[in-house]
C-alpha atoms as a PDB file:
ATOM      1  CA  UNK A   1       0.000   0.000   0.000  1.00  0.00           C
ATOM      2  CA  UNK A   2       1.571   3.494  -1.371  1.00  0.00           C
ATOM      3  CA  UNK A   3       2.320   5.626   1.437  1.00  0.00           C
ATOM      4  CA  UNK A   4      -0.589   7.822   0.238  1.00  0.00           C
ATOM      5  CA  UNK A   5      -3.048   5.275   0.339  1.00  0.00           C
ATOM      6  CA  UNK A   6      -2.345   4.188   3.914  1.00  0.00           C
ATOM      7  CA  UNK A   7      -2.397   7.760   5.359  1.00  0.00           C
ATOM      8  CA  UNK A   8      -6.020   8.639   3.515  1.00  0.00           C
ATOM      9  CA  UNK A   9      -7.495   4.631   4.877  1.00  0.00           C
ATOM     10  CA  UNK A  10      -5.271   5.946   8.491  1.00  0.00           C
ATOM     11  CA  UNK A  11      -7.582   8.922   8.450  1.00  0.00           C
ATOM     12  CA  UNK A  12     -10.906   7.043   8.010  1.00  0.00           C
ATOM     13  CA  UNK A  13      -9.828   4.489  10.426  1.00  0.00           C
ATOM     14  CA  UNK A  14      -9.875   7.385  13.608  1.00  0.00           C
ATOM     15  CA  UNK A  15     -13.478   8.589  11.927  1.00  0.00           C
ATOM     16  CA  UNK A  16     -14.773   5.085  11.682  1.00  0.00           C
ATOM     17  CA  UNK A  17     -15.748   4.862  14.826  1.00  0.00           C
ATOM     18  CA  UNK A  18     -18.274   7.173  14.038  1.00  0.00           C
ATOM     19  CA  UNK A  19     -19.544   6.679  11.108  1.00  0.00           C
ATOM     20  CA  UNK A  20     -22.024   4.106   9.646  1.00  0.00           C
ATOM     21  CA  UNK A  21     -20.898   1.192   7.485  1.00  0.00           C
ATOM     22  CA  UNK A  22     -22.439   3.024   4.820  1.00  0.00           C
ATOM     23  CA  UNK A  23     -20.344   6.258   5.250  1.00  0.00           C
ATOM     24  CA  UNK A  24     -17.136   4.046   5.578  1.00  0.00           C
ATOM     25  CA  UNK A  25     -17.829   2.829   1.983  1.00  0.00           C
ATOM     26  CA  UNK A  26     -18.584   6.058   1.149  1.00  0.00           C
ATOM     27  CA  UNK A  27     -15.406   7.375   2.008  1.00  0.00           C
ATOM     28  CA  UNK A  28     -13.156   4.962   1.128  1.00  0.00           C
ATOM     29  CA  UNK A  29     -14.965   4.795  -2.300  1.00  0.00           C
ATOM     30  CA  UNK A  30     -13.951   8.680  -2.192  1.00  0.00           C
ATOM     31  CA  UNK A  31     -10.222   8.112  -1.061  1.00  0.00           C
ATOM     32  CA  UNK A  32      -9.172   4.961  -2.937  1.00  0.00           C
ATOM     33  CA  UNK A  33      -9.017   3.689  -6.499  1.00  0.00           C
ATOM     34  CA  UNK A  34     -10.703   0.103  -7.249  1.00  0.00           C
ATOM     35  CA  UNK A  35      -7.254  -1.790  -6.704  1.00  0.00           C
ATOM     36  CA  UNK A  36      -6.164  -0.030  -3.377  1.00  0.00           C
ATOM     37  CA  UNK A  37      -9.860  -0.822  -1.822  1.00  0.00           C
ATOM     38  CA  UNK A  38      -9.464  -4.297  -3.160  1.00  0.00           C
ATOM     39  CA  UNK A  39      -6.366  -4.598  -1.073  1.00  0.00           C
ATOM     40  CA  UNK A  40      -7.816  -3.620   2.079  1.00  0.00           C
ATOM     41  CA  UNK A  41     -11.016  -5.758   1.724  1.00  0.00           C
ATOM     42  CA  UNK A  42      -8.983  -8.818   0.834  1.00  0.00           C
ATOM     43  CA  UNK A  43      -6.177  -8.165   3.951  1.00  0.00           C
ATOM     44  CA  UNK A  44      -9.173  -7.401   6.210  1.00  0.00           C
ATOM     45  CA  UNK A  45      -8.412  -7.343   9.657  1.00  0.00           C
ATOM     46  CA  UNK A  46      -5.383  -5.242   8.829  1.00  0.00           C
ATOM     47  CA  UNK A  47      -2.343  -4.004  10.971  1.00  0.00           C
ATOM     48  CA  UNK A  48      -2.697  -0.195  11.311  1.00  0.00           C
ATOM     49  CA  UNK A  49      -6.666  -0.233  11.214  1.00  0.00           C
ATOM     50  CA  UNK A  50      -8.310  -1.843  13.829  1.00  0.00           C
ATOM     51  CA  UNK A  51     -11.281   0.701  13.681  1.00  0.00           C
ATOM     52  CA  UNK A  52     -12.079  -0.295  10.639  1.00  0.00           C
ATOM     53  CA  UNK A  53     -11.046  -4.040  10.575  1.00  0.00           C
ATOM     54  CA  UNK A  54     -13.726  -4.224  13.560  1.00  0.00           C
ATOM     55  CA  UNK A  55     -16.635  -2.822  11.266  1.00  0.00           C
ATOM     56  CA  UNK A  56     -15.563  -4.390   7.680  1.00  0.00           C
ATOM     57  CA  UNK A  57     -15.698  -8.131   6.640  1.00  0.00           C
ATOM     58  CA  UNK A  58     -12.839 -10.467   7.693  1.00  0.00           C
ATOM     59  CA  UNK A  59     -11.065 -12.010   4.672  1.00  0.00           C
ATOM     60  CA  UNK A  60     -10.969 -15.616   4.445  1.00  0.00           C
ATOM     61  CA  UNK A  61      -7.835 -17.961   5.369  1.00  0.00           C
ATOM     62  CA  UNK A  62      -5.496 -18.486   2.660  1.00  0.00           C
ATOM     63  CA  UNK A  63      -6.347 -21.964   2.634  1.00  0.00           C
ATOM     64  CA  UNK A  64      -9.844 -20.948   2.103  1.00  0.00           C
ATOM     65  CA  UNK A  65      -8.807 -19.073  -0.942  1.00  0.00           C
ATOM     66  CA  UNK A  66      -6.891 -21.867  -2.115  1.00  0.00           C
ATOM     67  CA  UNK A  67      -9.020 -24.524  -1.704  1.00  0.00           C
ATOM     68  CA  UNK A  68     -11.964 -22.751  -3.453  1.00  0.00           C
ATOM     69  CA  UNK A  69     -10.945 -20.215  -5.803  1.00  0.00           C
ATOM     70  CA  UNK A  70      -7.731 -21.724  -6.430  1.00  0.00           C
ATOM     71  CA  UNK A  71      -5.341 -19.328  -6.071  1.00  0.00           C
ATOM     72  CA  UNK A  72      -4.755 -16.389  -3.062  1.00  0.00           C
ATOM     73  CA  UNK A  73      -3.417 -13.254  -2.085  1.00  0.00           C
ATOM     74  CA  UNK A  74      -2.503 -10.391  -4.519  1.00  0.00           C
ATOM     75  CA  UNK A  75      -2.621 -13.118  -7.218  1.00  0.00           C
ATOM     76  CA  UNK A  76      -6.306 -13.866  -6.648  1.00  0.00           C
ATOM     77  CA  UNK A  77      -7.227 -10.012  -6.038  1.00  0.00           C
ATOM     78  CA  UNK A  78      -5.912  -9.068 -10.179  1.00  0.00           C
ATOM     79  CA  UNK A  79      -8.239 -12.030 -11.056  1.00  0.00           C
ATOM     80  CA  UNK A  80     -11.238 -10.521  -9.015  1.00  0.00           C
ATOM     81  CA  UNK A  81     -10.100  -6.865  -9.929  1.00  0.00           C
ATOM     82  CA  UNK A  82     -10.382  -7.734 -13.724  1.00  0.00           C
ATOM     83  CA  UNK A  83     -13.714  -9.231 -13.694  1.00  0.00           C
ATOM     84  CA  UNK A  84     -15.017  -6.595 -11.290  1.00  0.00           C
ATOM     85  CA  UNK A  85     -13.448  -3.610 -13.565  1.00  0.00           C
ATOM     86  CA  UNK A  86     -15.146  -5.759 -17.055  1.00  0.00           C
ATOM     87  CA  UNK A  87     -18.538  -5.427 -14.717  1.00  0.00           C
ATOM     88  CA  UNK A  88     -18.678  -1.743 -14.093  1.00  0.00           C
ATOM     89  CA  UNK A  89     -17.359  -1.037 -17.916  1.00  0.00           C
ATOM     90  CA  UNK A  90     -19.893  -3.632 -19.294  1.00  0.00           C
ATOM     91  CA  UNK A  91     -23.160  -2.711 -17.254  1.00  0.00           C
ATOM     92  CA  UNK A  92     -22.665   1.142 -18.515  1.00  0.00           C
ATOM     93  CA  UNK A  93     -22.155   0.413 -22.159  1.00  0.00           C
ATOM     94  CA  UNK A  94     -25.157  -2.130 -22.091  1.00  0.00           C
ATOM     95  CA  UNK A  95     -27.372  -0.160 -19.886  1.00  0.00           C
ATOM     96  CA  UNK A  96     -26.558   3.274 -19.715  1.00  0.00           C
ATOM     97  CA  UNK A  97     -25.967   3.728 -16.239  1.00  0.00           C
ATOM     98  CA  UNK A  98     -23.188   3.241 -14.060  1.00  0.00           C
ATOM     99  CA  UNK A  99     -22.913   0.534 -11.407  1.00  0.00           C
ATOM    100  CA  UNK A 100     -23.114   3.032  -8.096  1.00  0.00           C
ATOM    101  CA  UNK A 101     -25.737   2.510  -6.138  1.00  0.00           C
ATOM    102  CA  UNK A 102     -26.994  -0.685  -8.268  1.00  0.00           C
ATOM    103  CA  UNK A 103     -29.014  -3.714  -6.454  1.00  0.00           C
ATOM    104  CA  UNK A 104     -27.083  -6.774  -7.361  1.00  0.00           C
ATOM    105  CA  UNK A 105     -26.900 -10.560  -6.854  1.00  0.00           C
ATOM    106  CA  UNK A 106     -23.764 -12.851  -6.205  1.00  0.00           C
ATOM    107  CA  UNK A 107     -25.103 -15.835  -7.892  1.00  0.00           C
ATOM    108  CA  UNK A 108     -23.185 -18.379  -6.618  1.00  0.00           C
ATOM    109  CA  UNK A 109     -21.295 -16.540  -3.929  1.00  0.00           C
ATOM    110  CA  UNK A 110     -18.980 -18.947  -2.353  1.00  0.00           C
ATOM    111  CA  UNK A 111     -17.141 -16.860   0.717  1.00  0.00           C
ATOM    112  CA  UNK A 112     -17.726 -13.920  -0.826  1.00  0.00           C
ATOM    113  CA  UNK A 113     -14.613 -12.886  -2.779  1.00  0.00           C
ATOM    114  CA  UNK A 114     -16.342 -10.740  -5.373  1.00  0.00           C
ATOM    115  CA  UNK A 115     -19.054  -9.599  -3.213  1.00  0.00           C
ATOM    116  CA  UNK A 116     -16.415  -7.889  -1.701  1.00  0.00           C
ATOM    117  CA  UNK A 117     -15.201  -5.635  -4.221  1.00  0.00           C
ATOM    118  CA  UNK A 118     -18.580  -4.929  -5.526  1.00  0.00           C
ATOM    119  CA  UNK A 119     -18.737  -2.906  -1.873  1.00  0.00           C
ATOM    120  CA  UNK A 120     -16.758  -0.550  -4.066  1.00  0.00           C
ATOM    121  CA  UNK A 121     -19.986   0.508  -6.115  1.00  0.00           C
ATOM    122  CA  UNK A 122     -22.915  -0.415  -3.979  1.00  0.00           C
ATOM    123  CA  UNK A 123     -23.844  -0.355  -0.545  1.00  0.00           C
ATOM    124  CA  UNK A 124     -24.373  -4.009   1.717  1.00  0.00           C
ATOM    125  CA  UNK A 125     -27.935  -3.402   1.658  1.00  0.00           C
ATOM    126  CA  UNK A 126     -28.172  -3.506  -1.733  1.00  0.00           C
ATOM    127  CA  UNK A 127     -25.744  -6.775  -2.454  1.00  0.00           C
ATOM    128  CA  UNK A 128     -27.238 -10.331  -1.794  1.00  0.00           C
ATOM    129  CA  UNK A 129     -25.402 -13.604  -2.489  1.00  0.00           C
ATOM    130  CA  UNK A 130     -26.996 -17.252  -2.731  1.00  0.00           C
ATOM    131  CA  UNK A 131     -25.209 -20.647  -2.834  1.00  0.00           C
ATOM    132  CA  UNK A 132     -26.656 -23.759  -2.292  1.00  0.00           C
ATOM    133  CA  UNK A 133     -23.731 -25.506  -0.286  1.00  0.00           C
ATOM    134  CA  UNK A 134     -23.970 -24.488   3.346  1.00  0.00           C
ATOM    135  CA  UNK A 135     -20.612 -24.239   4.548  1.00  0.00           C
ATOM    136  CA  UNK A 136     -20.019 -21.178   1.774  1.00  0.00           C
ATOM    137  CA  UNK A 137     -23.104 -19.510   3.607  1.00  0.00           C
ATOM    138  CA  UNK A 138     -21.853 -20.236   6.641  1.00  0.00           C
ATOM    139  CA  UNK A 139     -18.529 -18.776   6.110  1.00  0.00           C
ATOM    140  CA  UNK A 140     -20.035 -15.460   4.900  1.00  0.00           C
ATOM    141  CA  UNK A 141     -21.908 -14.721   7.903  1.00  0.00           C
ATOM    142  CA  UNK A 142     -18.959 -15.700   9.973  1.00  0.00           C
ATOM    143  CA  UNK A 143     -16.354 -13.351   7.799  1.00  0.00           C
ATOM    144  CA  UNK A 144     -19.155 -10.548   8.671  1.00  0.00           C
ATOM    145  CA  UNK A 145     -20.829 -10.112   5.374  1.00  0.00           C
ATOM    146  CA  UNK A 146     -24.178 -11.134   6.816  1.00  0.00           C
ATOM    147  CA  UNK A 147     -28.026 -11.900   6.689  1.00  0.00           C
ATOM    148  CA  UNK A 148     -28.197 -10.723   2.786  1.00  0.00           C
ATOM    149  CA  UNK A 149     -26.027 -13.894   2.198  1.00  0.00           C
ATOM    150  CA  UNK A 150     -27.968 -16.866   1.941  1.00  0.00           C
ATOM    151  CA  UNK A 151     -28.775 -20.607   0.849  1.00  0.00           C
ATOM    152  CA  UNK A 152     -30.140 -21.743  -2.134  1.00  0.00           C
ATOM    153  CA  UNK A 153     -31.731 -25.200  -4.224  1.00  0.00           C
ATOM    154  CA  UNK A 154     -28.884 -26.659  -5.995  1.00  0.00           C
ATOM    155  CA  UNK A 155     -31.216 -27.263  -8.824  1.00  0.00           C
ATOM    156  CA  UNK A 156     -33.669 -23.480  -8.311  1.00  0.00           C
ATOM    157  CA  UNK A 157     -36.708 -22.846  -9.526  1.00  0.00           C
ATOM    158  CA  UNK A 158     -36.338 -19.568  -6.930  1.00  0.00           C
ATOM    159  CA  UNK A 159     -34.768 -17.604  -4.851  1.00  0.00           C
ATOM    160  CA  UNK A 160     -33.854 -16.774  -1.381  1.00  0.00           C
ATOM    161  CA  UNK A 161     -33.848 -12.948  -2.260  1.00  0.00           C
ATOM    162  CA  UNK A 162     -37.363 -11.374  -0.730  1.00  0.00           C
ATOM    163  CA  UNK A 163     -38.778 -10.853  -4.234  1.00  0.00           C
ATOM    164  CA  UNK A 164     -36.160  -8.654  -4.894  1.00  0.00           C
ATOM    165  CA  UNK A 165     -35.676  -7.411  -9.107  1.00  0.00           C
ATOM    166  CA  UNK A 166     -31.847  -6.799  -9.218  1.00  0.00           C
ATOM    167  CA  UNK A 167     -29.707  -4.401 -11.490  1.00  0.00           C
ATOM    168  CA  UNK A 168     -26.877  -6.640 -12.093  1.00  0.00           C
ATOM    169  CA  UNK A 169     -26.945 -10.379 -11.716  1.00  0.00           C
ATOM    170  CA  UNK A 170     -23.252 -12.022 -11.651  1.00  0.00           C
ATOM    171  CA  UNK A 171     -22.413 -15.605 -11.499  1.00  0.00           C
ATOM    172  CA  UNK A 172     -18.535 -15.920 -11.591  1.00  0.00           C
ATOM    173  CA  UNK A 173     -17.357 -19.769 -12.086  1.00  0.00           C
ATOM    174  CA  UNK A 174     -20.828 -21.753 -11.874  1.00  0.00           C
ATOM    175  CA  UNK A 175     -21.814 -22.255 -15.359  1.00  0.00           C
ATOM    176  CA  UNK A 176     -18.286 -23.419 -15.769  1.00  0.00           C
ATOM    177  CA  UNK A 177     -19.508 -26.391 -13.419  1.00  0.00           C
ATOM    178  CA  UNK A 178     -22.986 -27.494 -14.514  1.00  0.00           C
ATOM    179  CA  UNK A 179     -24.941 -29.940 -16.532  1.00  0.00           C
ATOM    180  CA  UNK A 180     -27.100 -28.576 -19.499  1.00  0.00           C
ATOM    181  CA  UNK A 181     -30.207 -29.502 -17.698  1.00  0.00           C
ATOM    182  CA  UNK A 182     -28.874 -27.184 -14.509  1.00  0.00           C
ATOM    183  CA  UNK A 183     -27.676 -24.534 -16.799  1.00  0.00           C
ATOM    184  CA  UNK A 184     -30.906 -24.102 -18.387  1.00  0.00           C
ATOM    185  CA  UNK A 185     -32.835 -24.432 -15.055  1.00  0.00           C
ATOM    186  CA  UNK A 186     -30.752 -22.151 -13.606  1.00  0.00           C
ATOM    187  CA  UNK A 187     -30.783 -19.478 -16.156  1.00  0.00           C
ATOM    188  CA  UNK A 188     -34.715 -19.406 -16.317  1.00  0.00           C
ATOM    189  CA  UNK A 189     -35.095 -19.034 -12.448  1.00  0.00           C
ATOM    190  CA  UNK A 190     -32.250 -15.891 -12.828  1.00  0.00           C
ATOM    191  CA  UNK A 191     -34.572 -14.369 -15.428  1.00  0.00           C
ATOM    192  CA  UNK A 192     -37.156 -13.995 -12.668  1.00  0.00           C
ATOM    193  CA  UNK A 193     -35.168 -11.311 -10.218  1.00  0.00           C
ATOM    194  CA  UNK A 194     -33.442  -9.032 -12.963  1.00  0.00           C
ATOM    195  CA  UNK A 195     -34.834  -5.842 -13.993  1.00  0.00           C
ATOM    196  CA  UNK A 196     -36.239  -5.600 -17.688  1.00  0.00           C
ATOM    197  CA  UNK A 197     -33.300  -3.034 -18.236  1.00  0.00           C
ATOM    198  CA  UNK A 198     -30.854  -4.833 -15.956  1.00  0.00           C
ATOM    199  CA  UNK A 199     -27.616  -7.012 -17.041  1.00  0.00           C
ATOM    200  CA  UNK A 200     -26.581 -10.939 -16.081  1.00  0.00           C
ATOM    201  CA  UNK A 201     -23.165 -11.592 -16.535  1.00  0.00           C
ATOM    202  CA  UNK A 202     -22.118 -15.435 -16.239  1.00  0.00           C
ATOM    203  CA  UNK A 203     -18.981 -17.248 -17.118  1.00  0.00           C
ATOM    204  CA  UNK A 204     -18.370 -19.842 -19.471  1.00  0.00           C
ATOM    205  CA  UNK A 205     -15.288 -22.385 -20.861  1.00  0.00           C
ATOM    206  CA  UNK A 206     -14.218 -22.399 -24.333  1.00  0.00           C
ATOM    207  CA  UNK A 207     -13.086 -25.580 -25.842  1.00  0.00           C
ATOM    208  CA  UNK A 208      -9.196 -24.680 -24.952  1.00  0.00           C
ATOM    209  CA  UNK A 209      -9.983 -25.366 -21.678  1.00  0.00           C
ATOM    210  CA  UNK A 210      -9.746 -29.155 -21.980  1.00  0.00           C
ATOM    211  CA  UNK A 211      -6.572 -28.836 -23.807  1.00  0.00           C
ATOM    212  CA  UNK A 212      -5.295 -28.030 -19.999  1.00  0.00           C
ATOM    213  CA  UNK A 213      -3.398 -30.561 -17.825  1.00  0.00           C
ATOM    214  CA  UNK A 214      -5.464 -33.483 -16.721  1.00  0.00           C
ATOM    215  CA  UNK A 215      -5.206 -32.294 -13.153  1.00  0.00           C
ATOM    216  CA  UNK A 216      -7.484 -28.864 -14.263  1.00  0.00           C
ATOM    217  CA  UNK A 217     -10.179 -31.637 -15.733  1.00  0.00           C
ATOM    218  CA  UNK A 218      -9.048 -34.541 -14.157  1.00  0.00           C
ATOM    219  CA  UNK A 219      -9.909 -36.120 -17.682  1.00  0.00           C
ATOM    220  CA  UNK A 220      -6.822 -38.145 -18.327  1.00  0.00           C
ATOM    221  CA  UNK A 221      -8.394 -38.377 -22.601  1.00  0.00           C
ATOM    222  CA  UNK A 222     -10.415 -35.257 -24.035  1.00  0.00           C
ATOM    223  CA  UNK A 223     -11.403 -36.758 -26.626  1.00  0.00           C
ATOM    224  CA  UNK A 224     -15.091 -37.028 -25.959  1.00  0.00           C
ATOM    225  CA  UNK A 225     -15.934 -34.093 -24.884  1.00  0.00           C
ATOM    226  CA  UNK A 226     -14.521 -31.904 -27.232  1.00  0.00           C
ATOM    227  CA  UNK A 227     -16.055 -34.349 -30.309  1.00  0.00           C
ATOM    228  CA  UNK A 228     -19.463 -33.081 -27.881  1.00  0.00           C
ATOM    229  CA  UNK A 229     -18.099 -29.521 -28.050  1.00  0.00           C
ATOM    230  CA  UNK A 230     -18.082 -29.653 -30.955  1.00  0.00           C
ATOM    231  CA  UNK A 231     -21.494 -31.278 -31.863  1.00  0.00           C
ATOM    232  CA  UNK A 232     -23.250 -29.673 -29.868  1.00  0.00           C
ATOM    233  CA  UNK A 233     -21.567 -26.603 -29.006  1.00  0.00           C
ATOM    234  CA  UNK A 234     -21.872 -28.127 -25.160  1.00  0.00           C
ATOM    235  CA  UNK A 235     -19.625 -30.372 -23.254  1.00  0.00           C
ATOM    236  CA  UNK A 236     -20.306 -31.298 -19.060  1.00  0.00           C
ATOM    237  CA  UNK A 237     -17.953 -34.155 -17.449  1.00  0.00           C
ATOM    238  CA  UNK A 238     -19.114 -34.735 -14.261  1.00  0.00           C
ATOM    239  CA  UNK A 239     -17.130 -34.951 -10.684  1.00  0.00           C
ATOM    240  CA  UNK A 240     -19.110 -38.009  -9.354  1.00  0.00           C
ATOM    241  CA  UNK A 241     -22.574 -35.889  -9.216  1.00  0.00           C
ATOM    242  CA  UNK A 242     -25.313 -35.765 -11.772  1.00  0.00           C
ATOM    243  CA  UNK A 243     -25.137 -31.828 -12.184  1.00  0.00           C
ATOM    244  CA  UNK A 244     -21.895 -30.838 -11.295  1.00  0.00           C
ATOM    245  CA  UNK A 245     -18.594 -31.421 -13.069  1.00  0.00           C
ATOM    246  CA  UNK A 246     -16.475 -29.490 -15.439  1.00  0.00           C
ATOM    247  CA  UNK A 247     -18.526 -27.480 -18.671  1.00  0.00           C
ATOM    248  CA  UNK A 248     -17.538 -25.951 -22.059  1.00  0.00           C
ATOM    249  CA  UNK A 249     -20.053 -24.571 -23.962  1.00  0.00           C
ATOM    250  CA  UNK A 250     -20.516 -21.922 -26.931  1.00  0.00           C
ATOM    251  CA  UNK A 251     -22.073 -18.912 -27.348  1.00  0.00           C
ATOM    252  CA  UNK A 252     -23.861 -20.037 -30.131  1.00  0.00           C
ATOM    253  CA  UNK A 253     -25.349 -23.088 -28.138  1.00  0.00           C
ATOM    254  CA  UNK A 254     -26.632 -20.176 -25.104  1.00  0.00           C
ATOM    255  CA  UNK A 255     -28.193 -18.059 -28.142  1.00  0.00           C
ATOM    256  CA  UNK A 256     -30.016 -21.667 -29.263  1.00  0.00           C
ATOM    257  CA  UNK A 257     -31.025 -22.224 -25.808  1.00  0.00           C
ATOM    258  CA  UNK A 258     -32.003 -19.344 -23.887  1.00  0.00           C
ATOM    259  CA  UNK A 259     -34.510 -17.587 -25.676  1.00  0.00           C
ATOM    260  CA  UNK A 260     -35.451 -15.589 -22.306  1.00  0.00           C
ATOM    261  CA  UNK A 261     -31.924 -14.029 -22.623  1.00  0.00           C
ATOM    262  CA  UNK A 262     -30.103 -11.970 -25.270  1.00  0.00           C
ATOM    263  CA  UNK A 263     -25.741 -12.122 -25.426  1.00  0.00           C
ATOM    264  CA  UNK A 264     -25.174  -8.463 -25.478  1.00  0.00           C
ATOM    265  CA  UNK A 265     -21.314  -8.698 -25.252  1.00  0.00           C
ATOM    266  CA  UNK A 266     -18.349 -10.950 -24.245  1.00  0.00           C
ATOM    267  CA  UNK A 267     -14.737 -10.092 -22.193  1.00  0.00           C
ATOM    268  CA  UNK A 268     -12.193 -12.164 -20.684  1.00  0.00           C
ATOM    269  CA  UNK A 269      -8.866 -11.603 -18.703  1.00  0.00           C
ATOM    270  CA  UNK A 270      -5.563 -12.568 -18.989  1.00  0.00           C
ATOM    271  CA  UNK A 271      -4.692 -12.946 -15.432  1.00  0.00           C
ATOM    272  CA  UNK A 272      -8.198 -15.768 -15.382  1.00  0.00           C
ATOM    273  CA  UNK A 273      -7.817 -16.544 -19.490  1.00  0.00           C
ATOM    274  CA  UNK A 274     -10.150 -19.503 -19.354  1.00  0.00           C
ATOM    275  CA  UNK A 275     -12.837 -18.290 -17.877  1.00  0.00           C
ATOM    276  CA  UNK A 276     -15.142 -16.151 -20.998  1.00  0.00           C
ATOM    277  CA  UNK A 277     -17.396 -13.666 -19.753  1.00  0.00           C
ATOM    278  CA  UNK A 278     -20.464 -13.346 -21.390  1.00  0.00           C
ATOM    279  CA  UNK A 279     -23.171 -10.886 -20.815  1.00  0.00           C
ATOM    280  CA  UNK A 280     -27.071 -11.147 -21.156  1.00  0.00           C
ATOM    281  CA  UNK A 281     -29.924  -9.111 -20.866  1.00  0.00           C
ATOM    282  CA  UNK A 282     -33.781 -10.184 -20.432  1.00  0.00           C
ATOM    283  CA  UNK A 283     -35.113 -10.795 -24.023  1.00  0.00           C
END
């Protein structure tokens, strides 16, 4: 952290006492750029700051980060930094407003890495994340990102969200992960809770992605599913469960698919290259 930086977060920290959780967003979104609040979210309880690492969410365990996002640290905060930055960029072009303020879902939410940066733009209140395994719940309440983080079907027909219609709908790494007939189920229930004007943004594989070592896939021969790939412009090999596994699929195939949704765009990163960002609105 530049020198800078830590003196303008040192300043907030003696207010924060003070303030509301709201106003601490508000002024570090004033103070900091994207990068330098990702940095203090993801070291969260910090050295230096214990004001504010009382009131903001506790960061996850390396291992955590590791074990479930595959990667950790500074490393894993240019991954989240890039998607996040393709978000903001992507939901003005495609809806003409910017992303401050917006109601938004974490679809998918796991312990809340993204969530956290989207605190940049929004305010808690107006951020909700779902998951349907327990412990990822369970570890968002615990880190302090609380009751707006909560469980869901693993196969939905609806949501845990109070009838809420959101801005932005995100779902980073889960359609990477799911059978056709969970992709499509889960894409229809999204449709209910976005705004007619509002933007889903999901990840997808492209068919390079099984050209990666064996221990990525753990498919020792690709052979099969890319001949699928490239059938059917959709390829799922599962991890011992009916609906959950490892997933390619084409943009083409989502267009055939998904009438209740319209590709409006695509991005990508090259600190995360494999993972294809695609972006819908309602049809």
């Amino acid at each position: 952290m530049f020198q800078h930086t830590r003196e303008a977060v040192q300043k907030i920290d003696q207010e924060a006492s003070a303030l509301t959780v709201p106003q601490i967003y508000a002024s570090l979104r004033r103070d900091l750029g994207l990068d330098d609040f990702g940095e203090l979210m993801f070291g969260m309880p910090m050295d230096g700051f214990p004001n504010l690492s009382k009131r903001l969410p506790r960061m996850v365990s390396v291992d955590v980060q590791n074990t479930w996002t595959g990667n950790s640290g500074r490393a894993l905060l240019r991954q989240t930094s890039s998607f996040v930055r393709a978000l903001a960029c992507q939901f003005v072009r495609h809806t003409g407003r910017p992303l401050d303020g917006a109601s938004v879902l974490d679809f998918g939410c796991g312990y809340g890495r993204i969530a956290r940066l989207l605190y940049y733009f929004t305010d808690p209140a107006n951020l909700m994340g779902v998951d349907p395994w327990d412990q990822s719940i369970a570890v968002c309440r615990e880190s302090g990102l609380g009751e707006n983080f909560r469980l869901s079907e693993w196969l939905p027909s609806g949501l845990p969200v109070d009838s809420r219609a959101f801005d932005l709908i995100f779902a980073f790494s889960v359609f990477t992960h799911l059978s056709q007939r969970a992709t499509l189920q889960t894409l229809q229930a999204c449709r209910k809770y976005i705004r007619d004007d509002g933007l889903l943004t999901i990840t997808t594989r492209p068919v390079e992605y099984w050209s990666l070592d064996s221990g990525v896939h753990s498919l020792s021969d690709t052979t099969a599913v890319r001949a699928e790939h490239a059938r059917t412009g959709f390829a799922f090999s599962s991890l011992g469960q009916q609906d959950y596994g490892n997933t390619s699929m084409t943009t083409e195939w989502l267009a055939r698919n998904v009438p209740e949704w319209r590709i409006v765009g695509l991005d990508r990163s090259l600190d995360d290259e494999y993972q294809l960002y695609v972006f819908l609105k309602p049809a």
